[in-house]
Protein backbone atom coordinates (compact mmCIF):
# COMPACT_ATOMS: atom_id res chain seq x y z
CA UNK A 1 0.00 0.00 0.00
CA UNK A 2 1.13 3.84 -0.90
CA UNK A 3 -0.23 7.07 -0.34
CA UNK A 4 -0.45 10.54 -1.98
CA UNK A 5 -0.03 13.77 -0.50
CA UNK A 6 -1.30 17.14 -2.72
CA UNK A 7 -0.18 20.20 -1.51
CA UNK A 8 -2.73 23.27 -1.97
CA UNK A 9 -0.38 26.55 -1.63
CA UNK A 10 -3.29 29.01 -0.76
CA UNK A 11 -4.59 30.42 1.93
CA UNK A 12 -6.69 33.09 2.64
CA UNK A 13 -4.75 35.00 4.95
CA UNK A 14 -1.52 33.97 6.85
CA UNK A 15 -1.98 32.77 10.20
CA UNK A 16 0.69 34.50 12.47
CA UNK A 17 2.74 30.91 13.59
CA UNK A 18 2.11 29.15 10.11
CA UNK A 19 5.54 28.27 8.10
CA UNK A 20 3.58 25.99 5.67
CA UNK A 21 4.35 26.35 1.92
CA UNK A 22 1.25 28.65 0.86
CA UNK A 23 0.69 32.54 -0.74
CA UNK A 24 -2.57 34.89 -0.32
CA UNK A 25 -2.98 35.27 -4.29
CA UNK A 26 -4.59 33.12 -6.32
CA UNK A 27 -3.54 34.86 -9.24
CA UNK A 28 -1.78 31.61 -11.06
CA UNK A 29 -4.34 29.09 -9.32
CA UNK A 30 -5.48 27.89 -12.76
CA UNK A 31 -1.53 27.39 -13.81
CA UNK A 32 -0.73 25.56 -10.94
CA UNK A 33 -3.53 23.43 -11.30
CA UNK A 34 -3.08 22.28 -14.28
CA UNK A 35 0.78 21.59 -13.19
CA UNK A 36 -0.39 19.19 -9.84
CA UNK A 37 -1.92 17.43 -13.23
CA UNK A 38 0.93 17.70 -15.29
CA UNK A 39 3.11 15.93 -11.99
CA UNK A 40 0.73 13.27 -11.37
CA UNK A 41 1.23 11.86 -15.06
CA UNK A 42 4.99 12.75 -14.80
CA UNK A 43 5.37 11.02 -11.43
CA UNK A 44 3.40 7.84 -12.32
CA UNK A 45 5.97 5.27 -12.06
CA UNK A 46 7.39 6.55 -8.60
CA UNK A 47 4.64 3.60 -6.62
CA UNK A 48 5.17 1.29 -9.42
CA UNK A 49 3.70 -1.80 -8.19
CA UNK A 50 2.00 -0.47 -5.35
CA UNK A 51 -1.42 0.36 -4.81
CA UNK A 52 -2.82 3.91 -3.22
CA UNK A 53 -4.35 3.66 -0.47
CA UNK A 54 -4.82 6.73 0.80
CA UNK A 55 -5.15 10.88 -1.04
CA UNK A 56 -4.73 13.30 1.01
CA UNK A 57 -5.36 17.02 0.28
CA UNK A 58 -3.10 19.30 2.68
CA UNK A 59 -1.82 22.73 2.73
CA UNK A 60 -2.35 25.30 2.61
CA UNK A 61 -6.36 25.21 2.59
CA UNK A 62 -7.43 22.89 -0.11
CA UNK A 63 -10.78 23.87 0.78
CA UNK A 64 -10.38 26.70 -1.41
CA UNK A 65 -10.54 24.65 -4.61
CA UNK A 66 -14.00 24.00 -6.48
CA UNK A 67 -15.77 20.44 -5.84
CA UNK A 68 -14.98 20.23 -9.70
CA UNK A 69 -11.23 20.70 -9.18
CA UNK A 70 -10.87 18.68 -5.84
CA UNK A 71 -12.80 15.84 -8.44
CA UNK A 72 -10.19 16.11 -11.50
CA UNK A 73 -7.15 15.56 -9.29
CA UNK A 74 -8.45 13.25 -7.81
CA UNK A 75 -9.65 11.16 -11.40
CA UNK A 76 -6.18 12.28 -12.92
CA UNK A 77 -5.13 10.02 -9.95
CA UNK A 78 -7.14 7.49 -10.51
CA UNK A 79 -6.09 7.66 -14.62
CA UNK A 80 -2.42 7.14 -13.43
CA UNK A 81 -1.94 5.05 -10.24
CA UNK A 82 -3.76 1.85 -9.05
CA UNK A 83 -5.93 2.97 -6.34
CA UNK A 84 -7.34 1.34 -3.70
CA UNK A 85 -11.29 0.54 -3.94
CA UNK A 86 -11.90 2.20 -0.99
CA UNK A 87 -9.13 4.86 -0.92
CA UNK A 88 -8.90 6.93 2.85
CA UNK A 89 -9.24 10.93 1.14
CA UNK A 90 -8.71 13.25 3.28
CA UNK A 91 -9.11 17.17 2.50
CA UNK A 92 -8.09 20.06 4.96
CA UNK A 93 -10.89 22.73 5.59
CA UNK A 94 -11.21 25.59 6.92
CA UNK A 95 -13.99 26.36 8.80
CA UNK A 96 -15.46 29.18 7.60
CA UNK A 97 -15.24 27.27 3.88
CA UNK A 98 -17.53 24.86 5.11
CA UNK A 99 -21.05 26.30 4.01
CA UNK A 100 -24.21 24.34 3.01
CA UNK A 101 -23.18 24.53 -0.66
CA UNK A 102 -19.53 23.68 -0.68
CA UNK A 103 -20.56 20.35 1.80
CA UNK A 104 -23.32 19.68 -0.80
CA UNK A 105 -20.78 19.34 -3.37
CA UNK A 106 -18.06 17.42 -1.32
CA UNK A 107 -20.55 14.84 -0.66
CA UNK A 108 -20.86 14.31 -4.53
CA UNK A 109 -17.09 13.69 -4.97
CA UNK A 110 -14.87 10.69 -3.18
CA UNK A 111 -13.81 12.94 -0.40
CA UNK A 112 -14.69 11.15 2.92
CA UNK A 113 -12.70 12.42 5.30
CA UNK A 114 -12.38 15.49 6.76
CA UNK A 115 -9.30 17.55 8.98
CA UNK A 116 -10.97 20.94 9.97
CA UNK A 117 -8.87 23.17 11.46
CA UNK A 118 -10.01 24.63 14.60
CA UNK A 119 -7.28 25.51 16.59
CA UNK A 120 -9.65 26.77 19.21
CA UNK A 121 -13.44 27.72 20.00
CA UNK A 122 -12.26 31.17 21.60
CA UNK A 123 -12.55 34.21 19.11
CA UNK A 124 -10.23 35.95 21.03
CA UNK A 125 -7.64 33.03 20.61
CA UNK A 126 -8.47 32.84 17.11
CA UNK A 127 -7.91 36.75 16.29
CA UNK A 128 -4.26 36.42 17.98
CA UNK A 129 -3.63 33.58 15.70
CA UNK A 130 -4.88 35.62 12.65
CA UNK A 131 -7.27 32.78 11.62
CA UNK A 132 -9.94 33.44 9.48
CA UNK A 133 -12.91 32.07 11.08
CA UNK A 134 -14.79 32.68 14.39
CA UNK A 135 -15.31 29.73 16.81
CA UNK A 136 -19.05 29.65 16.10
CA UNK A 137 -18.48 29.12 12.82
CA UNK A 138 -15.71 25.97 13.84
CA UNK A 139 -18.95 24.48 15.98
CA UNK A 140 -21.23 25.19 13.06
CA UNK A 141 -19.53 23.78 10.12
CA UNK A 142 -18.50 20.32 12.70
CA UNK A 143 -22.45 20.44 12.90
CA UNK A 144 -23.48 21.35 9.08
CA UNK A 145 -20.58 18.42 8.25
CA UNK A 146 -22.79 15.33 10.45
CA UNK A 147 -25.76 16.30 9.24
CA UNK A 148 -24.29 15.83 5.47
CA UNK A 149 -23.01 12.59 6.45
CA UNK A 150 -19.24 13.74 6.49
CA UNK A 151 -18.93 12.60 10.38
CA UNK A 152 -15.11 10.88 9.20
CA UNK A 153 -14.15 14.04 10.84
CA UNK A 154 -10.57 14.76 12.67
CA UNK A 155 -9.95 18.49 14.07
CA UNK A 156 -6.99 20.50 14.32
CA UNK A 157 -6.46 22.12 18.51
CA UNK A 158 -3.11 24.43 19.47
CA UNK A 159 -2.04 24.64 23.09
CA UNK A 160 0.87 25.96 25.11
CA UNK A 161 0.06 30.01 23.92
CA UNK A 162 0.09 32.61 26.17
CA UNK A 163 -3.75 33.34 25.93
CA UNK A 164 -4.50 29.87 26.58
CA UNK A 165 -5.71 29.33 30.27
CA UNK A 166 -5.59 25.78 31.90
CA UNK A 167 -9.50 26.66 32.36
CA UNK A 168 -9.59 27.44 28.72
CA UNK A 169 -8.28 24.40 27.31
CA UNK A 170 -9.92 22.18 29.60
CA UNK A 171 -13.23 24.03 27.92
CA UNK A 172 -11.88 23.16 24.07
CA UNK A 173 -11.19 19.70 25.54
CA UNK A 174 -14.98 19.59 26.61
CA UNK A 175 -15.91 21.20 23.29
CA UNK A 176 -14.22 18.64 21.01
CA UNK A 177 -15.87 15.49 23.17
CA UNK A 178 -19.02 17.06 23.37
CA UNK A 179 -19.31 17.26 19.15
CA UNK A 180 -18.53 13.29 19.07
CA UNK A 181 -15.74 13.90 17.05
CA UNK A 182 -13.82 10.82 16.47
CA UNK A 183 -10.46 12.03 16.04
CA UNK A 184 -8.28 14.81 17.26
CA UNK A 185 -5.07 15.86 16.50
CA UNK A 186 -3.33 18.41 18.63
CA UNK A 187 -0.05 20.58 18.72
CA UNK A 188 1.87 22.65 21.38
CA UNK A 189 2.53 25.89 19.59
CA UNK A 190 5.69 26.50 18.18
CA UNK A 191 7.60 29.85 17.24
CA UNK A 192 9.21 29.23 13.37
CA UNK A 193 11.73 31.49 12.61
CA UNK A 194 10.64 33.92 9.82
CA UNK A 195 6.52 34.05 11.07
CA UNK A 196 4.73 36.62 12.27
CA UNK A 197 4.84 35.51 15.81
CA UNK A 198 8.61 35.18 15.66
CA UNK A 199 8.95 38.90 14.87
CA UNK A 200 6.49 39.80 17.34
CA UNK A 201 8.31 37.69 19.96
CA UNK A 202 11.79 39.11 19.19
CA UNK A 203 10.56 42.65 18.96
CA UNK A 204 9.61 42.39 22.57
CA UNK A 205 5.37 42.63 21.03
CA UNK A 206 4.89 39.42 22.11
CA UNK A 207 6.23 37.24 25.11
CA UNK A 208 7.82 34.21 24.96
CA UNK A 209 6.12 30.88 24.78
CA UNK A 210 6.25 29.03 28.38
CA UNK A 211 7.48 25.34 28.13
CA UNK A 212 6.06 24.42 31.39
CA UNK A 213 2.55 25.67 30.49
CA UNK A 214 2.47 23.61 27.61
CA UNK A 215 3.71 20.62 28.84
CA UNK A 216 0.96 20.87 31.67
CA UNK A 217 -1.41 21.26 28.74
CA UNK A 218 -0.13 18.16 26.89
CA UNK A 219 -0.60 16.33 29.74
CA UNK A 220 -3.93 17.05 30.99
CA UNK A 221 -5.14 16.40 27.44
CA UNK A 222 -3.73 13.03 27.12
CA UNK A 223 -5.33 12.16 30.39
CA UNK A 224 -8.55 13.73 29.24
CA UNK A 225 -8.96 12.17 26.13
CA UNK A 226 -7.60 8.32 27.24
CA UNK A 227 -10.23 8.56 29.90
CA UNK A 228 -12.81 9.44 27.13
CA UNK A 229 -12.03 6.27 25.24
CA UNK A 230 -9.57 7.86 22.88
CA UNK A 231 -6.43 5.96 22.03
CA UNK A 232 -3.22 7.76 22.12
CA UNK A 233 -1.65 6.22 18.80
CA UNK A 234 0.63 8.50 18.11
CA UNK A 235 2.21 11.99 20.10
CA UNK A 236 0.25 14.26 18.40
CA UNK A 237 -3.34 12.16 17.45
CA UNK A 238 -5.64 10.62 19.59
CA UNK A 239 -8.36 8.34 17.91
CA UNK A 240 -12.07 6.32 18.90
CA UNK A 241 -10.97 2.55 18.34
CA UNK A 242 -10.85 2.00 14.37
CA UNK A 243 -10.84 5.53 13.18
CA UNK A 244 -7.07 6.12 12.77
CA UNK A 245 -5.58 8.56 9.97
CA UNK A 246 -4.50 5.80 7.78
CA UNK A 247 -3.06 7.86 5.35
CA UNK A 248 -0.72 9.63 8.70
CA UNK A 249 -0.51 6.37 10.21
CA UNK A 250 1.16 5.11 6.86
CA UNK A 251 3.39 7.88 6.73
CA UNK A 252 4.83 7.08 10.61
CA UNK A 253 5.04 3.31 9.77
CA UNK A 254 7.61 3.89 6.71
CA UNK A 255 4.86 2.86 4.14
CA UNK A 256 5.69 5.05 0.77
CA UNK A 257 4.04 8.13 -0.32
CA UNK A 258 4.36 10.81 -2.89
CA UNK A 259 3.94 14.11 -2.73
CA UNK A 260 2.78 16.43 -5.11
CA UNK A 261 2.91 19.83 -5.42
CA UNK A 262 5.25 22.81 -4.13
CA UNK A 263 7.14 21.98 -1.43
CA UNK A 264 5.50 18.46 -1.11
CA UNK A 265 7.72 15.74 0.10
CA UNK A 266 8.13 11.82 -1.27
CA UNK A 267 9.54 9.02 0.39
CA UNK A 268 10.12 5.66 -1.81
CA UNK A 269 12.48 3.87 0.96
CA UNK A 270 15.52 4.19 -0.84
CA UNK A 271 15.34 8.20 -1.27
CA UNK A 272 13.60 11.30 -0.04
CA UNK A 273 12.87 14.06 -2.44
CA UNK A 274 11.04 17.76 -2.09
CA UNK A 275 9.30 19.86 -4.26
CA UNK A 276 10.74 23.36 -4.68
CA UNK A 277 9.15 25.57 -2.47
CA UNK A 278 8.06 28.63 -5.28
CA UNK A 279 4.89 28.35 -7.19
CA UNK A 280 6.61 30.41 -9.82
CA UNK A 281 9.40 28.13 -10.09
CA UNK A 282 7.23 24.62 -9.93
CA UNK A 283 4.93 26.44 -12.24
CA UNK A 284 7.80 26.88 -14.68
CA UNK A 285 9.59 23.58 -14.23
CA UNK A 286 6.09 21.44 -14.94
CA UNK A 287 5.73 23.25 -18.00
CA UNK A 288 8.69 22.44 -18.89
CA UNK A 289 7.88 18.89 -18.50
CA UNK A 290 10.40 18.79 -15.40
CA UNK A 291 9.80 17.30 -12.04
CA UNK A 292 11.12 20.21 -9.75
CA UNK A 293 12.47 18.28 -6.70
CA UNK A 294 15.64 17.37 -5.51
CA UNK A 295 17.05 14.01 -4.31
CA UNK A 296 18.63 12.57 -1.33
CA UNK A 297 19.41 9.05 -1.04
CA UNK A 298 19.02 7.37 1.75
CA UNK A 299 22.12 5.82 3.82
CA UNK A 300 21.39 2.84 5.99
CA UNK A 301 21.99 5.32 8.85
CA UNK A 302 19.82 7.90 7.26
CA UNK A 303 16.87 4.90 7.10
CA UNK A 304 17.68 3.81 10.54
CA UNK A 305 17.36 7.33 12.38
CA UNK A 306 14.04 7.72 10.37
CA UNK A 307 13.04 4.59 11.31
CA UNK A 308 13.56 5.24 14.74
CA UNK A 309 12.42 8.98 14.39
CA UNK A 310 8.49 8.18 13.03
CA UNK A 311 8.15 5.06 15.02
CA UNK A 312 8.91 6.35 18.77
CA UNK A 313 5.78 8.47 18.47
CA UNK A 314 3.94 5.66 17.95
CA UNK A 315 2.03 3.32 20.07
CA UNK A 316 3.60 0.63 18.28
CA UNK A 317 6.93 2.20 19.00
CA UNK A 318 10.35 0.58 17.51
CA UNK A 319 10.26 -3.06 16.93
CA UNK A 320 13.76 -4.57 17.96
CA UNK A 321 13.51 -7.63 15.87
CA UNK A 322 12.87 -5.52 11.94
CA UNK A 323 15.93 -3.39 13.56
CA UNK A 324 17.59 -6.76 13.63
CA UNK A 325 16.17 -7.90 10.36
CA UNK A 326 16.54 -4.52 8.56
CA UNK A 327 19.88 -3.06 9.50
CA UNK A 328 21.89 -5.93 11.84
CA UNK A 329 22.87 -6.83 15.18
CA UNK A 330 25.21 -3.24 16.08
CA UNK A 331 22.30 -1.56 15.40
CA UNK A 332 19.96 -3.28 17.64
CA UNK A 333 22.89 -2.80 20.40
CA UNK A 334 23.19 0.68 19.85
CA UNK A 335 19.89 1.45 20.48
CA UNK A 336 19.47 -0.85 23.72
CA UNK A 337 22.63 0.51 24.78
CA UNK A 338 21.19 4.00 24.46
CA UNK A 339 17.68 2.91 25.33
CA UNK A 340 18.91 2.30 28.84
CA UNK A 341 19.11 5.45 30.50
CA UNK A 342 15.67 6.73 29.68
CA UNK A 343 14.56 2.66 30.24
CA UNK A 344 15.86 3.89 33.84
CA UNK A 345 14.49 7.57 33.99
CA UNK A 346 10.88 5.41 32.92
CA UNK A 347 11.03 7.46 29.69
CA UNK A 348 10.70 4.41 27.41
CA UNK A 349 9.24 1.07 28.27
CA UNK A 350 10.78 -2.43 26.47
CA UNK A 351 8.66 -5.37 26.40
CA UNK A 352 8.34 -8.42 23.99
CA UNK A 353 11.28 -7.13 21.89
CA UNK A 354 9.31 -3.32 21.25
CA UNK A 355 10.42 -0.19 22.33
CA UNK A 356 7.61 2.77 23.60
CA UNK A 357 7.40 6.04 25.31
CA UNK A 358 6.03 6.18 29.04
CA UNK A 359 3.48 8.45 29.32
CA UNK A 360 6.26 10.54 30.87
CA UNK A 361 8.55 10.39 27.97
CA UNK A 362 5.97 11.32 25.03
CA UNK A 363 6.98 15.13 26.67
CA UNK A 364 10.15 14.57 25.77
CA UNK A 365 9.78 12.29 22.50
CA UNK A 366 12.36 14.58 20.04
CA UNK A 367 15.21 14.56 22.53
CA UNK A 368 14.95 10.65 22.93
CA UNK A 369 15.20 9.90 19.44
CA UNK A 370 18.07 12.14 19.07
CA UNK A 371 19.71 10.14 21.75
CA UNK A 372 19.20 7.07 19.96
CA UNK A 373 19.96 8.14 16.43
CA UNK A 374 23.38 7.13 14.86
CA UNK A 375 25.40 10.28 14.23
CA UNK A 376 28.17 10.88 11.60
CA UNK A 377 30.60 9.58 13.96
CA UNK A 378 28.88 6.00 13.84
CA UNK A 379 28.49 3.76 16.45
């Protein structure tokens, strides 16, 4: 199985801690259009032999695009890839897209899964964030979305920001289980270098995010949401038993995927590759007939760390015996040689040959992998 990821580089307006590939004009929508078409047929061969499984609009706000356009990608697909009979699509939304018509006509294409992104059901939360809907409309288009039969819903939440109370959250928490969603996906906020809130932060207009605050935040919500009947499959998605993201569940268990589109990202195994990150330029390269990405191959390092990188944030964490299998006996010592220390600290828990985070160590998930990874040094 293999999945496909199209990137949708517009947005309405620029949310202040976005660093997504995306621009506010839609001047050269129709060009680029046709050029997601144009890589499709020129990136046919990349799954050879593998069936799609999963489409997955992201962005961006894919929302933006006609029923008709979301349609023709997703045919010109179908023209050049075996697909799956039941393919997982997935398109991100915005909530204030989300009107009576536009659900009308994404219940008359294959879409059947929606990520709306929320973020929060405070307008005054949502205004700091520069997002373009109001939290009544977040509520209303969950709503408008069951009633049209689109109830494969996940939503977007942000935590750890200064306006965000512990009362507050613990309200968005109640919010989310009260709509019956049946997946939620959820992020401590971040400060990118080159966004808004970046600037805002260094020019002293903003103050600094607060590390402890969000990792209260993270925790409460886990608690919340496992005692709600929600299964914490991987650090940043919670999930009602059998309604995981397969397409993002793919992606963490090292199944292949292609990405389409500017700044999109593939992954075949063997190599990574990314899409320039310039609708001008992709625009221009497509036309041109070229595929406008550049290559990496992978080492068996490279493929190890990765390995070890997607899987920790999994409940299914890293599996000792495919290290074994996969890359040989140093590297399964290295990493129980590492693993000890946080085995010790009860940051990761080893049982029947599997390595997993401790509840304790999913707030500190990056900085374990990097302790396990093989640098350039080796061994």
């Amino acid at each position: 199985m293999a999945g496909i990821y199209i990137h949708i580089p517009f947005c309405k307006q620029a949310c202040h801690y976005c660093d997504f590939h995306f621009s506010t004009s839609l001047k050269y929508k129709k060009e680029l259009l046709q050029c997601i078409h144009q890589e499709i047929k020129l990136q046919k061969r990349y799954l050879e032999n593998q069936i799609v499984e999963t489409i997955y609009f992201g962005g961006g706000t894919p929302s933006l695009l006609s029923a008709t356009e979301i349609s023709t990608i997703i045919d010109t697909i179908h023209q050049n890839f075996e697909v799956f009979k039941n393919p997982e699509i997935t398109l991100e939304a915005n909530p204030d897209d989300l009107n009576v018509e536009k659900l009308k006509e994404l219940k008359n294409t294959e879409v059947n899964r929606l990520s709306i992104g929320v973020q929060s059901f405070f307008d005054e939360d949502l205004k700091w964030m520069n997002r373009a809907h109001e939290a009544q409309e977040a509520e209303t288009a969950i709503k408008r979305a069951q009633d049209y039969g689109l109830d494969n819903i996940t939503i977007d939440l942000i935590y750890g920001y200064p306006l965000l109370s512990n009362q507050k959250w613990k309200q968005n928490i109640q919010k989310t289980l009260d709509l019956d969603i049946p997946h939620i996906s959820s992020y401590s906020l971040t400060v990118e270098p080159k966004t808004a809130l970046a600037t805002f932060i260094n020019n002293g207009k903003q103050k600094p995010l607060d590390e402890a605050q969000s990792a209260a935040q993270f925790q409460f919500l886990m608690e919340e949401l496992t005692q709600n009947g929600f299964e914490h499959y991987e650090i940043s998605n919670f999930a009602k038993p059998n309604q995981y993201a397969k397409h993002n569940t793919n992606y963490w268990r090292g199944v292949n995927y292609l990405g389409i589109g500017p700044s999109a990202h593939s992954f075949n195994g063997q190599s990574r590759q990314w899409n320039v990150d310039n609708n001008a330029k992709y625009i221009h390269e497509l036309e041109s007939h070229k595929i406008p990405a550049t290559l990496e191959i992978l080492t068996l390092e490279n493929k190890f760390n990765e390995y070890v990188m997607t899987s920790l944030r999994t409940q299914w964490g890293i599996d000792l015996a495919k290290i074994g299998l996969d890359f040989g006996s140093d590297y399964k010592k290295h990493l129980l040689a590492f693993a000890d220390e946080h085995i010790a600290k009860n940051l990761l828990a080893f049982a029947d040959e599997k390595l997993t985070l401790t509840t304790k160590g999913k707030l500190f998930a990056d900085r374990i992998a990097a302790d396990l990874f093989i640098t350039d040094d080796g061994f």
